[in-house]
Protein backbone atom coordinates (compact mmCIF):
# COMPACT_ATOMS: atom_id res chain seq x y z
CA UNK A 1 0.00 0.00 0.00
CA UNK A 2 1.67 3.21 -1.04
CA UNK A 3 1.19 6.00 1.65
CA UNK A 4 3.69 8.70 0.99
CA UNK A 5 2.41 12.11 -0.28
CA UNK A 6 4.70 14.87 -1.01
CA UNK A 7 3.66 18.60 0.84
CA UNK A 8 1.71 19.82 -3.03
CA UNK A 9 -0.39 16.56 -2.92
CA UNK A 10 -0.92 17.33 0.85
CA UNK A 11 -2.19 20.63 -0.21
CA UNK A 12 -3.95 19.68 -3.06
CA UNK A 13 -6.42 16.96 -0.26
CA UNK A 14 -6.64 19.71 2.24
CA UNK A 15 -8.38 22.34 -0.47
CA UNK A 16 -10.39 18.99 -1.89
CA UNK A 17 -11.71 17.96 1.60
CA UNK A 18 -12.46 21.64 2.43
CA UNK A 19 -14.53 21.72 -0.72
CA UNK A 20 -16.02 18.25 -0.62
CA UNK A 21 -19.52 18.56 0.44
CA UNK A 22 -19.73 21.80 1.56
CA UNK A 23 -19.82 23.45 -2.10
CA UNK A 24 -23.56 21.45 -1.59
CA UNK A 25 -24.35 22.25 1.70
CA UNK A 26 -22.67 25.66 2.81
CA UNK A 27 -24.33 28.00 0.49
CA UNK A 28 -27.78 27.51 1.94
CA UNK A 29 -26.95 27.40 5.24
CA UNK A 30 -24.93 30.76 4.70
CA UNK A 31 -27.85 32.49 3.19
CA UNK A 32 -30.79 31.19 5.64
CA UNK A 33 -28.33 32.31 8.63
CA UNK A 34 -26.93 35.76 6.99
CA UNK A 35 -29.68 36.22 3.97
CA UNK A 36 -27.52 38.71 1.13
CA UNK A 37 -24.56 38.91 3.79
CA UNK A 38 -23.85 34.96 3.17
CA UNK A 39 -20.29 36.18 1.42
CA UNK A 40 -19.38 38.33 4.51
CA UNK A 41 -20.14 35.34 6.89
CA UNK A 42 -17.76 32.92 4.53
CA UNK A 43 -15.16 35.40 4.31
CA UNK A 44 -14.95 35.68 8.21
CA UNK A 45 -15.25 31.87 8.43
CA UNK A 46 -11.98 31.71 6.12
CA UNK A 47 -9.88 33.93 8.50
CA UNK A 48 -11.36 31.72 11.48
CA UNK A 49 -10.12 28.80 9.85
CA UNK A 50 -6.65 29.79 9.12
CA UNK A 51 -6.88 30.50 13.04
CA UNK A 52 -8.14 27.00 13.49
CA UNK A 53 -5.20 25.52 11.09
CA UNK A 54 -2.83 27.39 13.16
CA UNK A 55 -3.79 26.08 16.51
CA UNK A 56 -3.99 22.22 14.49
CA UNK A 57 0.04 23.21 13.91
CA UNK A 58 0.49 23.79 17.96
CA UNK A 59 -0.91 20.71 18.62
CA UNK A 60 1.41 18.76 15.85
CA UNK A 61 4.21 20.77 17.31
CA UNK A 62 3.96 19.22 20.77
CA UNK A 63 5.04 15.74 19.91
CA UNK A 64 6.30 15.69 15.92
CA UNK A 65 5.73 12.54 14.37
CA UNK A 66 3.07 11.70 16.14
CA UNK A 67 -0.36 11.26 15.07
CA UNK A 68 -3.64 12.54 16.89
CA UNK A 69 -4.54 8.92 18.32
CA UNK A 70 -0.82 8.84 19.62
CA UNK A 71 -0.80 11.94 20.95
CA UNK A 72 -4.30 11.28 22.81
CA UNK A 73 -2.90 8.53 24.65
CA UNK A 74 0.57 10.07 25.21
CA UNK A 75 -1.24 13.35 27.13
CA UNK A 76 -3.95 11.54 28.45
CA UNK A 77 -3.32 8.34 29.67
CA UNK A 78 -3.80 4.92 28.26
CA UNK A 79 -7.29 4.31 29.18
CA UNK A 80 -8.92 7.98 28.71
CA UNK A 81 -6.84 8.60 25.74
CA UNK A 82 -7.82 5.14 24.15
CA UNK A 83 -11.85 7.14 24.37
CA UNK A 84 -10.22 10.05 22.90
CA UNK A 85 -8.92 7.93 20.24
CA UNK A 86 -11.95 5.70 19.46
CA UNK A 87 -14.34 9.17 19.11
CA UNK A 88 -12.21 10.39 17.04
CA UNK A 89 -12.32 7.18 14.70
CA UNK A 90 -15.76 7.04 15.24
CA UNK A 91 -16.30 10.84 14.14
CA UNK A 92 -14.35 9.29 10.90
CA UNK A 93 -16.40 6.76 9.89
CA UNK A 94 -19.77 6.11 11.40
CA UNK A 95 -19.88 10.23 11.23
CA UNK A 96 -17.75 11.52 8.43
CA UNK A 97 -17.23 8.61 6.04
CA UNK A 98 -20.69 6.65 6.22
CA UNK A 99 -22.15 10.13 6.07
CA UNK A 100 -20.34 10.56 2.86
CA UNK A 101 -21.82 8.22 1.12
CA UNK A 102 -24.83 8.23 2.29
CA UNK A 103 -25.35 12.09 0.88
CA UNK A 104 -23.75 10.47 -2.44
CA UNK A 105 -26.70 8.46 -2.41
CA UNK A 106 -28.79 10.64 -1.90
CA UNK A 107 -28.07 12.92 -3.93
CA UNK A 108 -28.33 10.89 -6.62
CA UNK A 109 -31.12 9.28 -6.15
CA UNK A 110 -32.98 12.76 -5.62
CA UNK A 111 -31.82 14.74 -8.25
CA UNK A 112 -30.22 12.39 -11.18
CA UNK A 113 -31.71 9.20 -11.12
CA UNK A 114 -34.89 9.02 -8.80
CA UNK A 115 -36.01 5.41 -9.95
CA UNK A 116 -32.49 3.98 -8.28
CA UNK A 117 -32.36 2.72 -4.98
CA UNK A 118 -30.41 4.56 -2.23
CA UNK A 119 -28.44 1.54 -1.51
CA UNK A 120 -27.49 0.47 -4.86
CA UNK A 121 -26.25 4.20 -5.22
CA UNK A 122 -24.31 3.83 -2.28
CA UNK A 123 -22.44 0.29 -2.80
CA UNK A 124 -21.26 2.20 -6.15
CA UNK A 125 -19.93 4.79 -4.68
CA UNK A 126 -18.70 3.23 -1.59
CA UNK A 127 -17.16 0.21 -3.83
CA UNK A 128 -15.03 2.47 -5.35
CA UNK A 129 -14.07 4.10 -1.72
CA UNK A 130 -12.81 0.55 -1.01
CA UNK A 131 -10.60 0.38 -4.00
CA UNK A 132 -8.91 3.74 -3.33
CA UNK A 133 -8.35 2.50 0.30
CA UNK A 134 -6.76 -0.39 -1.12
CA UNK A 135 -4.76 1.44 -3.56
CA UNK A 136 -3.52 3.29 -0.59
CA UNK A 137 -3.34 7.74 0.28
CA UNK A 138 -0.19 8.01 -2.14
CA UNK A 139 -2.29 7.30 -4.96
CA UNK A 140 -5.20 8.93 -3.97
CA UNK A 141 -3.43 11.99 -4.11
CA UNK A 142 -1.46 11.46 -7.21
CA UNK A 143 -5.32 10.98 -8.50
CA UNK A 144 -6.14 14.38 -7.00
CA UNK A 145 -3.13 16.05 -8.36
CA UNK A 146 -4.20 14.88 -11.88
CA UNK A 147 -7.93 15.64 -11.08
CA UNK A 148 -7.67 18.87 -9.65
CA UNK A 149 -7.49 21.09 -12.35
CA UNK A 150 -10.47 19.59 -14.23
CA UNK A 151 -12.20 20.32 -11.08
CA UNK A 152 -11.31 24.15 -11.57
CA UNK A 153 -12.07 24.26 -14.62
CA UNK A 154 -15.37 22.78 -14.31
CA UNK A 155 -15.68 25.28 -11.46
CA UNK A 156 -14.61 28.12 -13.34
CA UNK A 157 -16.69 27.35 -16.39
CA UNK A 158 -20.54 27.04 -14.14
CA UNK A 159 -19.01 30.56 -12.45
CA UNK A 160 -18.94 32.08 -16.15
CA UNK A 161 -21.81 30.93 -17.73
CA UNK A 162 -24.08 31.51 -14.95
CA UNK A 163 -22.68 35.08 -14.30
CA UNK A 164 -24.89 36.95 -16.67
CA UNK A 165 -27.82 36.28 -14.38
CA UNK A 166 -26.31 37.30 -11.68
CA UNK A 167 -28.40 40.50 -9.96
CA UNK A 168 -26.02 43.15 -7.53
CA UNK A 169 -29.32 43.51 -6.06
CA UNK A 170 -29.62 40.66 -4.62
CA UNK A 171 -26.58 41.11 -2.58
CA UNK A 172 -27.92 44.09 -1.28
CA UNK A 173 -28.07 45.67 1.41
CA UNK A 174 -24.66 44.56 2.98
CA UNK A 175 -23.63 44.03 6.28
CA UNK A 176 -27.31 44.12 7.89
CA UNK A 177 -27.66 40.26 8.81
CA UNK A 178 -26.45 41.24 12.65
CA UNK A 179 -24.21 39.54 15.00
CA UNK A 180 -25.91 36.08 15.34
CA UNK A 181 -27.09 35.24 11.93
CA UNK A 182 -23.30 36.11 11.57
CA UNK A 183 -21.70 33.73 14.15
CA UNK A 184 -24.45 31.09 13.19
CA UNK A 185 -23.15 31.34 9.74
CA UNK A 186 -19.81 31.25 10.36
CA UNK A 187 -20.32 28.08 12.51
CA UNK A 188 -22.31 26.26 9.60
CA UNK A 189 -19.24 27.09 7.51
CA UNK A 190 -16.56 25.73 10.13
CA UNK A 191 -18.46 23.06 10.68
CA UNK A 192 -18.55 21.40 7.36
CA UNK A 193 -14.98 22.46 6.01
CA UNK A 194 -12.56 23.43 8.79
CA UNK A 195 -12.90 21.41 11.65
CA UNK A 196 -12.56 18.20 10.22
CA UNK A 197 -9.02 19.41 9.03
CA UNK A 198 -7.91 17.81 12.51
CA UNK A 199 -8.49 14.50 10.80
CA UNK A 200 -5.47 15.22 9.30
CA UNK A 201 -3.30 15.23 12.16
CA UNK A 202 -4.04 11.43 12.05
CA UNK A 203 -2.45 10.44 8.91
CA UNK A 204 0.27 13.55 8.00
CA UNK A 205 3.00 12.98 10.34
CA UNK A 206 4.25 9.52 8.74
CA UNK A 207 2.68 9.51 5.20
CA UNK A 208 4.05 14.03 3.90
CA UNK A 209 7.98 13.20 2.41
CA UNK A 210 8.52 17.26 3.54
CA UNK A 211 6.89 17.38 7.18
CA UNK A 212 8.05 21.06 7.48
CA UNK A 213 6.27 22.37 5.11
CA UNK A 214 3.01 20.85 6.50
CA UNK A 215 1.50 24.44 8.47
CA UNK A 216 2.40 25.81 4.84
CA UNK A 217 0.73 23.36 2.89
CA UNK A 218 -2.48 23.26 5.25
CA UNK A 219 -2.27 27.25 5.33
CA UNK A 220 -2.67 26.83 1.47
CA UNK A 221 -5.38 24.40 1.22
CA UNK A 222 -8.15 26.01 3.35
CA UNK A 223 -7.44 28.87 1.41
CA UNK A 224 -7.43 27.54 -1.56
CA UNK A 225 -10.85 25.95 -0.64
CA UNK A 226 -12.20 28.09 0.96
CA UNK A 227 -11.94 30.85 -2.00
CA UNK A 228 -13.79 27.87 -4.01
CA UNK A 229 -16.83 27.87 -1.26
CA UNK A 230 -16.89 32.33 -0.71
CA UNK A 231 -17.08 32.05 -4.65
CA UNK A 232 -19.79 29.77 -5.11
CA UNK A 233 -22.25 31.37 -2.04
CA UNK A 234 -21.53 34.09 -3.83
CA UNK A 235 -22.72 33.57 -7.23
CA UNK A 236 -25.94 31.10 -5.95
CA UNK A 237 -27.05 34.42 -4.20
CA UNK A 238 -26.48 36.85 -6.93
CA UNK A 239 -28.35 34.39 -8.78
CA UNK A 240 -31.20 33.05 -6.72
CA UNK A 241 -31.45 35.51 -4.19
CA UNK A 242 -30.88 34.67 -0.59
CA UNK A 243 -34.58 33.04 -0.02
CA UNK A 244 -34.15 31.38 -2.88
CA UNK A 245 -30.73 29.64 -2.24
CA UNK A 246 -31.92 28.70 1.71
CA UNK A 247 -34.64 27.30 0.19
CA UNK A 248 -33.12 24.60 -2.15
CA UNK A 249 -31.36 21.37 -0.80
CA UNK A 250 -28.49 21.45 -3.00
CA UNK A 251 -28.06 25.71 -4.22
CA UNK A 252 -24.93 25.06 -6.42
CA UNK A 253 -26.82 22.50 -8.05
CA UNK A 254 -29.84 24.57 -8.65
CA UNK A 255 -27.06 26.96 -10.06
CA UNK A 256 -26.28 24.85 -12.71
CA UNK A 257 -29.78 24.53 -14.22
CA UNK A 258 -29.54 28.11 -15.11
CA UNK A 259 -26.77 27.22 -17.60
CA UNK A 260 -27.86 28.42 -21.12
CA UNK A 261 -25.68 29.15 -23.58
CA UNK A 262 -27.05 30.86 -26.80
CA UNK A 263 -30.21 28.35 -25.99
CA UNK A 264 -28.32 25.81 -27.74
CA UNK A 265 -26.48 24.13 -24.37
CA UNK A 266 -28.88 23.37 -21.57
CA UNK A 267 -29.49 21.35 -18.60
CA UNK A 268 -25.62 20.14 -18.83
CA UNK A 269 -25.79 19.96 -14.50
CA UNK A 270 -24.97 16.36 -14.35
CA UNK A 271 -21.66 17.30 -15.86
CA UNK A 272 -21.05 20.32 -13.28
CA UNK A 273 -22.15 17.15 -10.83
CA UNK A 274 -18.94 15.68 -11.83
CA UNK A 275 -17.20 18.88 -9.50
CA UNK A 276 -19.25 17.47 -6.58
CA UNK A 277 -18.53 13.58 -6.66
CA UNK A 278 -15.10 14.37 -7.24
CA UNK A 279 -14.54 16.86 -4.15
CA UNK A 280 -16.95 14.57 -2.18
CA UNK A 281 -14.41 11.75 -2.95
CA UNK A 282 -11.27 12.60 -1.90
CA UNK A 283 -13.05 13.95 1.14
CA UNK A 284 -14.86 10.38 1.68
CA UNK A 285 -10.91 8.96 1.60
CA UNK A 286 -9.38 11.53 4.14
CA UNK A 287 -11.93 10.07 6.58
CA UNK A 288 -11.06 6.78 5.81
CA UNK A 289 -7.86 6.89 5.71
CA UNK A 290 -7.66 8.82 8.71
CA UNK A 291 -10.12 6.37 10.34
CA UNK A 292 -8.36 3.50 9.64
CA UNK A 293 -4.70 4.24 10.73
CA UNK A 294 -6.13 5.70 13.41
CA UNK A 295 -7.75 2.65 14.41
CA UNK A 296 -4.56 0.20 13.81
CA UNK A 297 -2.83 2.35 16.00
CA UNK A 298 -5.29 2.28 18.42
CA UNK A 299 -5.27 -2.04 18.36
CA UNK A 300 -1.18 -2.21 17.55
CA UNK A 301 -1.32 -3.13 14.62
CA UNK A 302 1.60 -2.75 12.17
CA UNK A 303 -0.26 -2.71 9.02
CA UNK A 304 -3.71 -1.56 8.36
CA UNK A 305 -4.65 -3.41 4.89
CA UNK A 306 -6.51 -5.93 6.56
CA UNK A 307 -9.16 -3.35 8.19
CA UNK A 308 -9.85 -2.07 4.18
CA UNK A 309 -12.78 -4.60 3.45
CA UNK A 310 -14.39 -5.16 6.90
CA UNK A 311 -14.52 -1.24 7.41
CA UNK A 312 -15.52 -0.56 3.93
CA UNK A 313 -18.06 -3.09 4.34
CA UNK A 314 -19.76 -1.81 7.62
CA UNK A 315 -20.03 1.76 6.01
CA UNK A 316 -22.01 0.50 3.12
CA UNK A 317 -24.19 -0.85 6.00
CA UNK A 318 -24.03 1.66 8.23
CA UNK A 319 -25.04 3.90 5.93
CA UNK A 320 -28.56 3.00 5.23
CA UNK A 321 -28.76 2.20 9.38
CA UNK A 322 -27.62 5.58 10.17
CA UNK A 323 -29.25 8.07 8.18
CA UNK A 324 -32.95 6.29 7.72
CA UNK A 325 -34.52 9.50 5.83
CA UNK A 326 -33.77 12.71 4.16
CA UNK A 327 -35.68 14.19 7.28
CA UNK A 328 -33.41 12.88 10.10
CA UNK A 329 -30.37 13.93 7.82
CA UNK A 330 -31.66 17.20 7.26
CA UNK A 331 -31.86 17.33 11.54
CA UNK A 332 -28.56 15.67 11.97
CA UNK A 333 -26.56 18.37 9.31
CA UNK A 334 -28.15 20.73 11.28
CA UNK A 335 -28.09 20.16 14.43
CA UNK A 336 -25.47 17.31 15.67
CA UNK A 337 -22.61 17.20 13.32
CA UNK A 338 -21.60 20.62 14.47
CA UNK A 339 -21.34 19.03 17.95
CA UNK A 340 -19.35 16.59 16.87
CA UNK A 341 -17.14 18.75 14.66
CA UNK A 342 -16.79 20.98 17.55
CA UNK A 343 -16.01 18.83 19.50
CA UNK A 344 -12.99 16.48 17.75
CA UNK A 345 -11.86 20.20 15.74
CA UNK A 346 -11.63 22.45 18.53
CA UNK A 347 -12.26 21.23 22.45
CA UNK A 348 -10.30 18.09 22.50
CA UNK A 349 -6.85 19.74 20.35
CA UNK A 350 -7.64 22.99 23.25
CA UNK A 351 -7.60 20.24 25.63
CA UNK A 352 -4.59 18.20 24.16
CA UNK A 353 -2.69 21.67 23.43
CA UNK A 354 -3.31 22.75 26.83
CA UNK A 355 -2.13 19.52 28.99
CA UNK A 356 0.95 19.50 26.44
CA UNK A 357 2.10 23.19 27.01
CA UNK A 358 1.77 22.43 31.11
CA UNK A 359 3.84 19.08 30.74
CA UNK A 360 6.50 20.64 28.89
CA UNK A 361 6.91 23.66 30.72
CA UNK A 362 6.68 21.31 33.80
CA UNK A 363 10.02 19.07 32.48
CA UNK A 364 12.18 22.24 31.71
CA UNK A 365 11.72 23.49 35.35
CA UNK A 366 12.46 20.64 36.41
CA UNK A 367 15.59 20.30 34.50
CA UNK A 368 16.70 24.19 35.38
CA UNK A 369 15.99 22.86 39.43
CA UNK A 370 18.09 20.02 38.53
């Protein structure tokens, strides 16, 4: 299994997985939260995030070469760290990777092909999840180095055709959405495409060829994604006007209905879908990947391939167990996940950062009293 990345591939996954689903998701919860000041909300949720990337560096600092799951147990003890760890895998899979492709799913069955079973849309997609995992991360992200700028340029061709029916008006007035629809949007935004950047933390330190250019790299990423997500809330408000983008399930794809050029090319959305599955992807195999060294670490195991087909199999399962209806989805994307995000992004690398700082200062006293 070929796991070594160099620091561009690294940065090329990092602006993928901050894409991923939230091109789908983020614009409409932007614009229900902050109506025409969804942009402003995004564009504060990018400077948060560089914030959050920076305190994910701290917390890499404290032990290099360790992994998240490592450095649980390291700072916390062998038993409370080993809960640590298993959330964390838990957040990866039964949360962020069965979630995954569930929404691919969905998604398809709702919008491209209605008559097809959830399920069978989710063994496809989740079948090919299992190959990449058995391929291994280094070719994953040789695949997203290739893939990458077809994905811009896919991006960059909905932005341009769609722009002529874009209305200034409908981005007007700015900055009257107030303080809370603010912070709520901001959350919604962190939520989906910063704070699972920690997951990262669980595979970088053994699998990037230049670990010091890692903070770099990750710097880049969310940036680079992150331009990709203010861009596109952008644009599906121009366009549809804030009621209209909170309204739809999937904005961006709404977005690309509106595609018409000289009346002659029309309703080409399923190829702009393309974008999504692609993004939604390479994010799928950050959580798995992440998930399952996590979880061979967490046994002692020295090599992970034989977890690929029993944990590929339980998400396919999972995944139709989990998430019964678009309902309970719609109340779990709305309501938990930012808990959990929250939780596994920001309190327990506070909590990890904070017990690290105190043990370290605590061993250089005591070597200047020695």
């Amino acid at each position: 299994m070929d796991n070594q990345i160099t620091s561009r591939q690294f940065m090329l996954l990092v602006a993928l997985f901050t894409i991923g689903s939230s091109v789908l998701f983020v614009p409409a919860g932007a614009a229900a939260a902050a109506k025409q000041d969804a942009w402003i909300s995004i564009l504060a949720g990018i400077g948060l995030s560089l914030l959050l990337i920076c305190l994910y560096n701290a917390v890499a600092n404290l032990y290099p070469g360790l992994t998240l799951v490592e450095m649980s147990e390291k700072l916390l003890g062998k038993w409370l760290g080993a809960i640590v760890s298993l959330f964390l895998i838990v957040n990866t899979f039964a949360v962020g990777g069965v979630s995954l492709i569930d929404f691919a799913g969905t998604f398809v069955t709702r919008q491209i092909m209605p008559a097809t079973p959830v399920l069978a849309a989710n063994i496809l997609f989740g079948t090919i999840a299992i190959w990449g995992m058995r391929l291994g991360l280094g070719t994953v992200a040789r695949a997203a180095e290739v893939l990458f700028p077809l994905i811009t340029a896919l991006f960059i061709v909905m932005i341009l055709t769609v722009s002529p029916n874009m209305k200034l008006e409908h981005l007007q007035p700015a900055f009257t959405a107030g303080v809370k629809p603010m912070i709520k949007s901001c959350i919604s935004y962190l939520a989906y495409s910063t704070l699972p950047v920690v997951f990262f933390l669980m595979i970088y330190p053994s699998c990037v060829k230049e670990p010091k250019q890692t903070f770099k790299t990750m710097l880049l990423g969310s940036m680079v994604g992150g331009v990709f997500l203010l861009t596109i809330t952008t644009v599906c408000v121009a366009v549809l006007g804030a009621e209209g983008t909170s309204r739809q399930a999937y904005p961006s794809y709404t977005l690309a209905k509106k595609i018409n050029i000289a009346n002659f090319i029309t309703r080409i959305e399923v190829l702009m879908a393309t974008l999504w599955f692609l993004s939604l992807y390479f994010k799928l195999m950050i959580y798995f990947f992440a998930g399952m060294k996590g979880l061979a670490q967490l046994l002692k195991l020295q090599d992970n391939r034989a977890l690929v087909l029993p944990l590929g199999l339980l998400s396919l399962v999972f995944s139709r167990i989990f998430y019964p209806s678009a309902a309970y989805r719609q109340l779990w994307d709305e309501k938990i996940w930012p808990l959990y995000a929250g939780t596994s992004g920001l309190i327990i690398p506070l909590l990890l950062l904070a017990i690290g700082t105190v043990r370290k200062k605590g061993s250089m006293r005591r070597k200047n009293n020695s």
